[in-house]
Protein backbone atom coordinates (compact mmCIF):
# COMPACT_ATOMS: atom_id res chain seq x y z
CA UNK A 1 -48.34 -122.13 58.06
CA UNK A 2 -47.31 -124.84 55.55
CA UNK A 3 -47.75 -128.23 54.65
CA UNK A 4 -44.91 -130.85 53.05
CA UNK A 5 -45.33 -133.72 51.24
CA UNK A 6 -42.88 -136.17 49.59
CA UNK A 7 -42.86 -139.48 48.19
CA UNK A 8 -40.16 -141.68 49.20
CA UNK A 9 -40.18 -144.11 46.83
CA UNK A 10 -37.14 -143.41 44.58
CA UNK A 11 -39.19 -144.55 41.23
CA UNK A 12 -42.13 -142.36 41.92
CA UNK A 13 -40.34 -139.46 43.91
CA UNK A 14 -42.22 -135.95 43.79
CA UNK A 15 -41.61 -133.42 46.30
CA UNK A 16 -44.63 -130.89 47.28
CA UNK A 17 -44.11 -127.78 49.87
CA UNK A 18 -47.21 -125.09 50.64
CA UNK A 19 -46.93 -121.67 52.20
CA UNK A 20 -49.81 -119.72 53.54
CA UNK A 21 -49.48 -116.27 54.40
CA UNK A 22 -50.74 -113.42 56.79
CA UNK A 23 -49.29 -110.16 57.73
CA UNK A 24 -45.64 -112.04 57.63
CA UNK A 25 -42.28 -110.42 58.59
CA UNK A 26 -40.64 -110.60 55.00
CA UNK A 27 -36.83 -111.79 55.67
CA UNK A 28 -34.04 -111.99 52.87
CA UNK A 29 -34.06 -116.53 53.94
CA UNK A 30 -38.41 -116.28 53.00
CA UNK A 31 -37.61 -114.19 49.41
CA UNK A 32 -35.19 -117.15 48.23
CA UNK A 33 -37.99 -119.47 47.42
CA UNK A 34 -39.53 -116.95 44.87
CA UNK A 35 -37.74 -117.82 41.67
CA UNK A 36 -36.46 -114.11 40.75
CA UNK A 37 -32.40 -114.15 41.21
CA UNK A 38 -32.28 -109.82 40.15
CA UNK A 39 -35.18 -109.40 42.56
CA UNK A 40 -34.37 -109.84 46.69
CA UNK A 41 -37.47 -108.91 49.26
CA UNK A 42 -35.70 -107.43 52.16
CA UNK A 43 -38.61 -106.29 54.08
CA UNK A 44 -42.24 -105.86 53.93
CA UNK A 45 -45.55 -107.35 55.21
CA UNK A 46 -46.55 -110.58 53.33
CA UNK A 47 -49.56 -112.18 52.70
CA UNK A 48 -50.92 -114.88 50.42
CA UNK A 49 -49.87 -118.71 49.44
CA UNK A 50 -47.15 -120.33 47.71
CA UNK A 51 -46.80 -124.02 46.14
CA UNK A 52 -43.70 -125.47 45.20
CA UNK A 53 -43.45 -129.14 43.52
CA UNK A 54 -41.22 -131.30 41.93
CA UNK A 55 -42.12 -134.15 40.09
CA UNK A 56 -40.85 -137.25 39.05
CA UNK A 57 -38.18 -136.62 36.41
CA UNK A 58 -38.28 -133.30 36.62
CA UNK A 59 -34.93 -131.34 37.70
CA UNK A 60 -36.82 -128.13 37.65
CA UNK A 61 -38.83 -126.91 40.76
CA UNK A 62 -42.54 -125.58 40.00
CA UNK A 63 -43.61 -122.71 41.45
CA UNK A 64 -47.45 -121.72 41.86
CA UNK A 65 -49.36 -118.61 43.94
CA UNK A 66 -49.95 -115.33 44.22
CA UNK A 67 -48.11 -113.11 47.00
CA UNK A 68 -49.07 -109.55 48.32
CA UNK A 69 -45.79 -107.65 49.37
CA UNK A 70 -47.02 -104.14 51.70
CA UNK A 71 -44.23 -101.97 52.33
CA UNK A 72 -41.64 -103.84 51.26
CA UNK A 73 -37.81 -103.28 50.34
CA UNK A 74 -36.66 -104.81 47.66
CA UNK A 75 -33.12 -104.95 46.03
CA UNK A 76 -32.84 -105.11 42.12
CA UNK A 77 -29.80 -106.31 40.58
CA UNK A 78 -29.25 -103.41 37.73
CA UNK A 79 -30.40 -100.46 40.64
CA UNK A 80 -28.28 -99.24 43.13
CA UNK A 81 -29.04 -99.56 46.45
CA UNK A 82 -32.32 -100.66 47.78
CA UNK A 83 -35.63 -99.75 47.12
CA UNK A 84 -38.06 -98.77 49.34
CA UNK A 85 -41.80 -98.47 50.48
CA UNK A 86 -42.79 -100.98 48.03
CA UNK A 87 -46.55 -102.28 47.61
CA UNK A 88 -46.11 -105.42 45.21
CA UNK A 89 -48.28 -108.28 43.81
CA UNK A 90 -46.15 -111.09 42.79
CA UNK A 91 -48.26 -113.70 40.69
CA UNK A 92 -46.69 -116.91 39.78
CA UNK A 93 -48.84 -119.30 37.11
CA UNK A 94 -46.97 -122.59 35.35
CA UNK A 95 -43.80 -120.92 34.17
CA UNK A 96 -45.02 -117.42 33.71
CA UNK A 97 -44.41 -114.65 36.99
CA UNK A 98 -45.73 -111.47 36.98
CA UNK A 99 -44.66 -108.49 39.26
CA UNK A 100 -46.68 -105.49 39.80
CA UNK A 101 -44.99 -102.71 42.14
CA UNK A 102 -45.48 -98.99 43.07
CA UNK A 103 -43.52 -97.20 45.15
CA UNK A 104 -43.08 -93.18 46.19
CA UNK A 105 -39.80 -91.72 45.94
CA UNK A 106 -39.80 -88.34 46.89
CA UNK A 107 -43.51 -88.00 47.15
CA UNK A 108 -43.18 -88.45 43.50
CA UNK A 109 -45.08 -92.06 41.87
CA UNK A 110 -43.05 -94.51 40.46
CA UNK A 111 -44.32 -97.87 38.52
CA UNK A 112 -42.40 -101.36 38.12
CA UNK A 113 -43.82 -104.00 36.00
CA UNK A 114 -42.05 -107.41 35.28
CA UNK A 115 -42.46 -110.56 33.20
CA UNK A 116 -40.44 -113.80 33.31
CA UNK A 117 -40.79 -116.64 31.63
CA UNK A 118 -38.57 -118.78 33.28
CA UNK A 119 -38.18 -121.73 30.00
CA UNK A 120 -36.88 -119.04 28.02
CA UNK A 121 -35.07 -117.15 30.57
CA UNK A 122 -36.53 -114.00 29.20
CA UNK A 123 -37.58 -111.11 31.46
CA UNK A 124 -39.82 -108.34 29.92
CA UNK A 125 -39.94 -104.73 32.45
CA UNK A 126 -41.94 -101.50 31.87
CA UNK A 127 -40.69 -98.70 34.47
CA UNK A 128 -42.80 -95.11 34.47
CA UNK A 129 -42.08 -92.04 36.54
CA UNK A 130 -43.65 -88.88 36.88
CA UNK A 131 -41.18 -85.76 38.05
CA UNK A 132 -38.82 -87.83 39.45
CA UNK A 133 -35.45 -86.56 40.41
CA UNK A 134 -32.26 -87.55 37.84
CA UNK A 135 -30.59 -88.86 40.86
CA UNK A 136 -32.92 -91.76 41.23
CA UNK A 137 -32.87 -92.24 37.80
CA UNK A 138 -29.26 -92.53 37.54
CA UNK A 139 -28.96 -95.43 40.20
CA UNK A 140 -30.49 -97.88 37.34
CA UNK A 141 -27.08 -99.35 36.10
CA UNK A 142 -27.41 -98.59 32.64
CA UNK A 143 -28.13 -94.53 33.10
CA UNK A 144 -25.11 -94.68 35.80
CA UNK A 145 -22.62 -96.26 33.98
CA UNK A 146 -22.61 -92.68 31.59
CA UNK A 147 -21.63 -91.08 34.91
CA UNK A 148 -24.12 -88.29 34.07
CA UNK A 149 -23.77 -85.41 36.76
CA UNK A 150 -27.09 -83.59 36.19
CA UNK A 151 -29.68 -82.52 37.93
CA UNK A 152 -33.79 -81.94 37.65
CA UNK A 153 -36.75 -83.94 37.74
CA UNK A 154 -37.98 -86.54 34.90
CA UNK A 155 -41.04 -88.08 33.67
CA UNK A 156 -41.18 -90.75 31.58
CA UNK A 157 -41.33 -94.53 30.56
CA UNK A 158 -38.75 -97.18 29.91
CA UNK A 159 -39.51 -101.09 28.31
CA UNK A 160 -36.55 -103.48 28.95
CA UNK A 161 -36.23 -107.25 27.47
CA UNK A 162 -33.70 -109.26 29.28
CA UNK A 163 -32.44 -112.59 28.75
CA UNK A 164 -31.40 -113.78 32.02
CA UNK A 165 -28.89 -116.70 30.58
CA UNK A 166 -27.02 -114.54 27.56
CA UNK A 167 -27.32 -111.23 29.72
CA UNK A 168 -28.68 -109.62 26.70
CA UNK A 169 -31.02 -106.69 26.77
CA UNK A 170 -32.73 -104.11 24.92
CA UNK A 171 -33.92 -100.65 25.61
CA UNK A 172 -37.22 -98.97 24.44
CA UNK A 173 -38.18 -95.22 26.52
CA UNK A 174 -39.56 -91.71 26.50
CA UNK A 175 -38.87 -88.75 28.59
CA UNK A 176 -39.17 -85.63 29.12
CA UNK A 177 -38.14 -82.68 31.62
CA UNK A 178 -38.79 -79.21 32.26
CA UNK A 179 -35.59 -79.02 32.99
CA UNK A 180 -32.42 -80.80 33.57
CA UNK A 181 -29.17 -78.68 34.75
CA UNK A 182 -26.04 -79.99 33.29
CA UNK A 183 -22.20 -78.65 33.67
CA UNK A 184 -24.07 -75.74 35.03
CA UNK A 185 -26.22 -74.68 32.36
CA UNK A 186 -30.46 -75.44 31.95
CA UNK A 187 -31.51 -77.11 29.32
CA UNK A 188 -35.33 -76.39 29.46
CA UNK A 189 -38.06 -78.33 28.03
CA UNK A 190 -36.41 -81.49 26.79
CA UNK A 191 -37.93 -84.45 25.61
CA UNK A 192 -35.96 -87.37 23.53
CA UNK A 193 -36.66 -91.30 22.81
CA UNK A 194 -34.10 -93.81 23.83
CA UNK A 195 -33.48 -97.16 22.17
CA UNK A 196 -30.70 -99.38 22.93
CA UNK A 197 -30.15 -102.64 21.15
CA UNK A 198 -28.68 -106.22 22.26
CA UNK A 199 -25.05 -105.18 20.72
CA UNK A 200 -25.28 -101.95 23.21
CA UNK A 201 -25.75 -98.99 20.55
CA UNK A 202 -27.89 -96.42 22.11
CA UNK A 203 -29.97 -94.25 20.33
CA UNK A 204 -31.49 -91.19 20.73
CA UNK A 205 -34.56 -89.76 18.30
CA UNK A 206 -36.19 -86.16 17.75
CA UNK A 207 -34.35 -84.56 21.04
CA UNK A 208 -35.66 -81.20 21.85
CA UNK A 209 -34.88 -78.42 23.95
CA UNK A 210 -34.75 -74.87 24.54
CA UNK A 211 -31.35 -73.22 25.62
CA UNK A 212 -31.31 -70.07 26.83
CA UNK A 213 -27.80 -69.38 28.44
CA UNK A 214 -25.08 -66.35 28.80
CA UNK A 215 -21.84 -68.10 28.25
CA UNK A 216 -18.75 -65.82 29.27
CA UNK A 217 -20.94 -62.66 28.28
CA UNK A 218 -22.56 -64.12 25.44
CA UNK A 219 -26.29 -64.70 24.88
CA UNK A 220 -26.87 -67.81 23.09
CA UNK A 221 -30.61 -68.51 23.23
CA UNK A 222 -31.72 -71.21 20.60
CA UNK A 223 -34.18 -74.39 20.00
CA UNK A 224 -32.43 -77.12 19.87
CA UNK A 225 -33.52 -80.29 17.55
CA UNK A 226 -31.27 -83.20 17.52
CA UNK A 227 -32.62 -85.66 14.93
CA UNK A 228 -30.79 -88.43 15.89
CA UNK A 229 -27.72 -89.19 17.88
CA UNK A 230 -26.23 -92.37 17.95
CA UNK A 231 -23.76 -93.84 21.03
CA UNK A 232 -21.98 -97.38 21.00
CA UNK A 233 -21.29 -98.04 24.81
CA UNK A 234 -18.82 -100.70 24.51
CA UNK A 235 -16.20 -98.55 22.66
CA UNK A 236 -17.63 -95.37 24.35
CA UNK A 237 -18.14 -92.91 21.01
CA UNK A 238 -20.75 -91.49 19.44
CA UNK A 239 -21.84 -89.07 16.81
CA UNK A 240 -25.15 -87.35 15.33
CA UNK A 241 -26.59 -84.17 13.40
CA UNK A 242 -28.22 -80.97 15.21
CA UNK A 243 -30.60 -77.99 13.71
CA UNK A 244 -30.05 -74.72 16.24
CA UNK A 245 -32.97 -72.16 15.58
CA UNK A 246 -32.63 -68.53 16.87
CA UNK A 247 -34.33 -66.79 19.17
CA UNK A 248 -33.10 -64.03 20.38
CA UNK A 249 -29.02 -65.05 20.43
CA UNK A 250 -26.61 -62.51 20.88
CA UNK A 251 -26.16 -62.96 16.84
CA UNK A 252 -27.70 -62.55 13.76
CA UNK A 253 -27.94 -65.98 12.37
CA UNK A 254 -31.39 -67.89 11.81
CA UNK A 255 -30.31 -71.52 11.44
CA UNK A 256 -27.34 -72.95 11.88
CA UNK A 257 -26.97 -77.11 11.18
CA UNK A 258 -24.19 -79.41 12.02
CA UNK A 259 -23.00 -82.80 12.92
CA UNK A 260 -20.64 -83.72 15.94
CA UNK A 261 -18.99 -86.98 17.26
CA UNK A 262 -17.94 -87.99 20.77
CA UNK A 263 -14.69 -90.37 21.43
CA UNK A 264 -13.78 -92.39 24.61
CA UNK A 265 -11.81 -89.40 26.45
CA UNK A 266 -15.22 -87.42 26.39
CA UNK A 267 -13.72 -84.95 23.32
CA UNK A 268 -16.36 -83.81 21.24
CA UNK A 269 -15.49 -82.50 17.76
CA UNK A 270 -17.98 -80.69 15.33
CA UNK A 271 -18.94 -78.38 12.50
CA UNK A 272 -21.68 -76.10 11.65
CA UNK A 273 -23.11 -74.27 8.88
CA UNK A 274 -25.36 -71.28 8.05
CA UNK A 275 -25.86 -69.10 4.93
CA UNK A 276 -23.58 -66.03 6.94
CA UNK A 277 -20.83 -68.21 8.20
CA UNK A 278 -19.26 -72.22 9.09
CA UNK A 279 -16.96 -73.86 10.86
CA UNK A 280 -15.83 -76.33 13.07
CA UNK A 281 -14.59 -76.88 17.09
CA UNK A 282 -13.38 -79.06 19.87
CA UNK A 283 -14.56 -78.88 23.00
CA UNK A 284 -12.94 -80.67 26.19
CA UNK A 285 -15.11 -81.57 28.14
CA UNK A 286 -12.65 -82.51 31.31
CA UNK A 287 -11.72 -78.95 30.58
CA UNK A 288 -14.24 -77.10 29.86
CA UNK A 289 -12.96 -75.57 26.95
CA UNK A 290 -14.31 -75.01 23.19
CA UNK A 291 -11.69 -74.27 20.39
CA UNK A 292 -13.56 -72.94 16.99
CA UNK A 293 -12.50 -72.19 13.93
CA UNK A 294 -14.46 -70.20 11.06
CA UNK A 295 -15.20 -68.62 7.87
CA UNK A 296 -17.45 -65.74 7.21
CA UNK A 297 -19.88 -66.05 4.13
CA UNK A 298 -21.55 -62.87 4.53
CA UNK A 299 -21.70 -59.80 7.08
CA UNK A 300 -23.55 -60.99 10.42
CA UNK A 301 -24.59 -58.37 13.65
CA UNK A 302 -23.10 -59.61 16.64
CA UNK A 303 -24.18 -57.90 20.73
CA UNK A 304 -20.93 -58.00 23.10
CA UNK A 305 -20.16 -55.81 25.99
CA UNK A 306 -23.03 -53.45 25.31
CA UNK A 307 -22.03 -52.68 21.37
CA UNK A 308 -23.19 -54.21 18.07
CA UNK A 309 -21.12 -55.10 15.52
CA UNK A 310 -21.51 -56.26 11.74
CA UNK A 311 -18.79 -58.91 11.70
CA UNK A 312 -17.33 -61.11 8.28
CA UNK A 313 -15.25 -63.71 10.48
CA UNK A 314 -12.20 -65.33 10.18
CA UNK A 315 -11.17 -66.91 12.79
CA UNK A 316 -8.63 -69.68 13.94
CA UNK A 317 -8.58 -71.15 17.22
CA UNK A 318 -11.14 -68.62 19.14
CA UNK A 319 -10.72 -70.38 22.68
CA UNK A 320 -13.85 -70.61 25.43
CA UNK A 321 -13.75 -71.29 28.95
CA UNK A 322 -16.93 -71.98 29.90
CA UNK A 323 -15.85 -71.18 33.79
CA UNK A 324 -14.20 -67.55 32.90
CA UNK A 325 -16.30 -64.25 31.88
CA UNK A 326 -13.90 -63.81 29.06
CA UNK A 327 -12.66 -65.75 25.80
CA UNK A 328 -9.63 -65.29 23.70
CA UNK A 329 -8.96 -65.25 19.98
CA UNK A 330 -5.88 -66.72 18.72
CA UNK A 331 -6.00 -65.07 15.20
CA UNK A 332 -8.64 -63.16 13.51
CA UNK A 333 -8.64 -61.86 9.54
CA UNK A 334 -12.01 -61.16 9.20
CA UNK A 335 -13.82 -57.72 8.92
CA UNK A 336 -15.53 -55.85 11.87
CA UNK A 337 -17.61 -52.63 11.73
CA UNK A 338 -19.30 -51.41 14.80
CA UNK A 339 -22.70 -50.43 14.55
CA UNK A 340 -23.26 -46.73 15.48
């Protein structure tokens, strides 16, 4: 039920409209007169009130009440498609509105809170998940726009600041996985911060993960610690440092450091360095390829094909394919003595 007032005198005009609510049929023509263009209520059960009012001299509409969405699907501007089995509370004092959703997404929890002030135009959103899958994650525009094809469940939590008007926003998260699968290879135990700024640099802090991998033939099993790693999304390149700690690799070396860059065609170039040998590489991504160059600095013990060898490389242009069992060397000066 409602009730509608208005003053028809053009000096004193205000304009006043009431909604009550109980166990109402949400429809897409009832969600326009909540004041939340990125936010459309599809379906649901609705109850509660709603006050709208315009005084005189006022060009802005006020909007008072507090609504109770059960089971609701929603549509968010920067997620793709809709959302479903939604259980919101949407709370709407002077210019302030509050939203406070949960929803289930593969009977795993997920948490949506929102603030607008609607003077400013500024939007403030916390998002948490527990062991959700990367799929859903990677319908929020921002993750999807990498076109990340990876798999595994996350858990985590993500602030966002939006200004409605400039379409500026910031990024503030955690997460973590047991494991995420990624060109076909586990990377286990990863957890990283995320910050991304208004002018769209993304950055990632104190990444972590264990790799433990054959790649054609060779066991590379290593902690991985990725201080930071920086990304600007508008031109699409990025670069940062890495530590790789051994344990249990199909060679000798401890600790190996290095620094690598991405560029807009996906190419990522690199070098590394250890007290037994460094270097640098290319790998194509598109291709799945790795091209490496190095120098030995000392003797290392390398396992391949069921031998051990103590190995002083030099090498130019060793080639990978990560999809083959085999790899090829170009040219190699070094010195090789097999252990036995």
């Amino acid at each position: 039920m409602f009730d509608r007032t208005k003053n028809t005198d053009p000096k004193k005009k205000e304009f006043h409209l009431g909604f009550e609510f109980k166990n109402v049929n949400v429809t897409e023509s009832l969600g326009q007169y909540v004041p939340l263009d990125m936010i459309k209520a599809k379906k649901g059960v609705l109850t509660g009130n709603l006050e709208l009012t315009q005084k005189h001299k006022e060009n802005v509409m006020k909007v008072k009440g507090k609504l109770d969405v059960k089971n609701g699907t929603i549509q968010y501007d920067d997620f793709d498609g809709d959302i479903e089995n939604v259980d919101a509370v949407i709370d709407m004092k002077n210019d302030d509105i509050t939203v406070d959703a949960k929803t289930s997404i593969e009977n795993n929890p997920v948490t949506f809170k929102l603030g607008y002030n609607m003077p400013k135009q500024d939007i403030n959103i916390k998002l948490t998940t527990d062991n959700l899958p990367f799929k859903e994650i990677a319908r929020y525009k921002v993750i999807k726009d990498f076109n990340v094809n990876a798999s595994g469940n996350v858990t985590g939590e993500l602030d966002a600041a939006v200004n409605v008007q400039s379409k500026e926003f910031t990024l503030d998260g955690k997460f973590s996985s047991p494991q995420i699968t990624l060109a076909n290879y586990r990377f286990r135990d990863l957890k990283t911060s995320l910050k991304m700024s208004k002018e769209q640099i993304l950055t990632l802090e104190n990444t972590t993960f264990h790799f433990d991998e054959a790649i054609n033939g060779f066991k590379v099993k290593n902690d991985v610690l990725v201080p930071k790693f920086t990304y600007n999304v508008k031109e699409k390149q990025g670069n940062g440092n890495y530590i790789l700690t051994n344990r249990g690799s199909d060679y000798s070396v401890a600790r190996i450091t290095g620094e690598a860059s991405i560029n807009k065609e996906n190419i990522i170039t690199g070098n590394f360095n250890s007290n037994e040998v460094s270097g640098n590489y290319v790998i194509n991504v598109q291709d799945q390829q790795m091209n490496i160059n190095a120098a030995g600095r000392d003797y290392l013990t390398v396992n391949y094909g069921g031998n051990s060898y103590d190995v002083n490389p030099k090498v130019n242009n060793l080639v990978l394919k990560f999809n083959n069992k085999y790899f090829t060397v170009r040219k190699h000066t070094g010195k090789i003595k097999e252990q036995g």
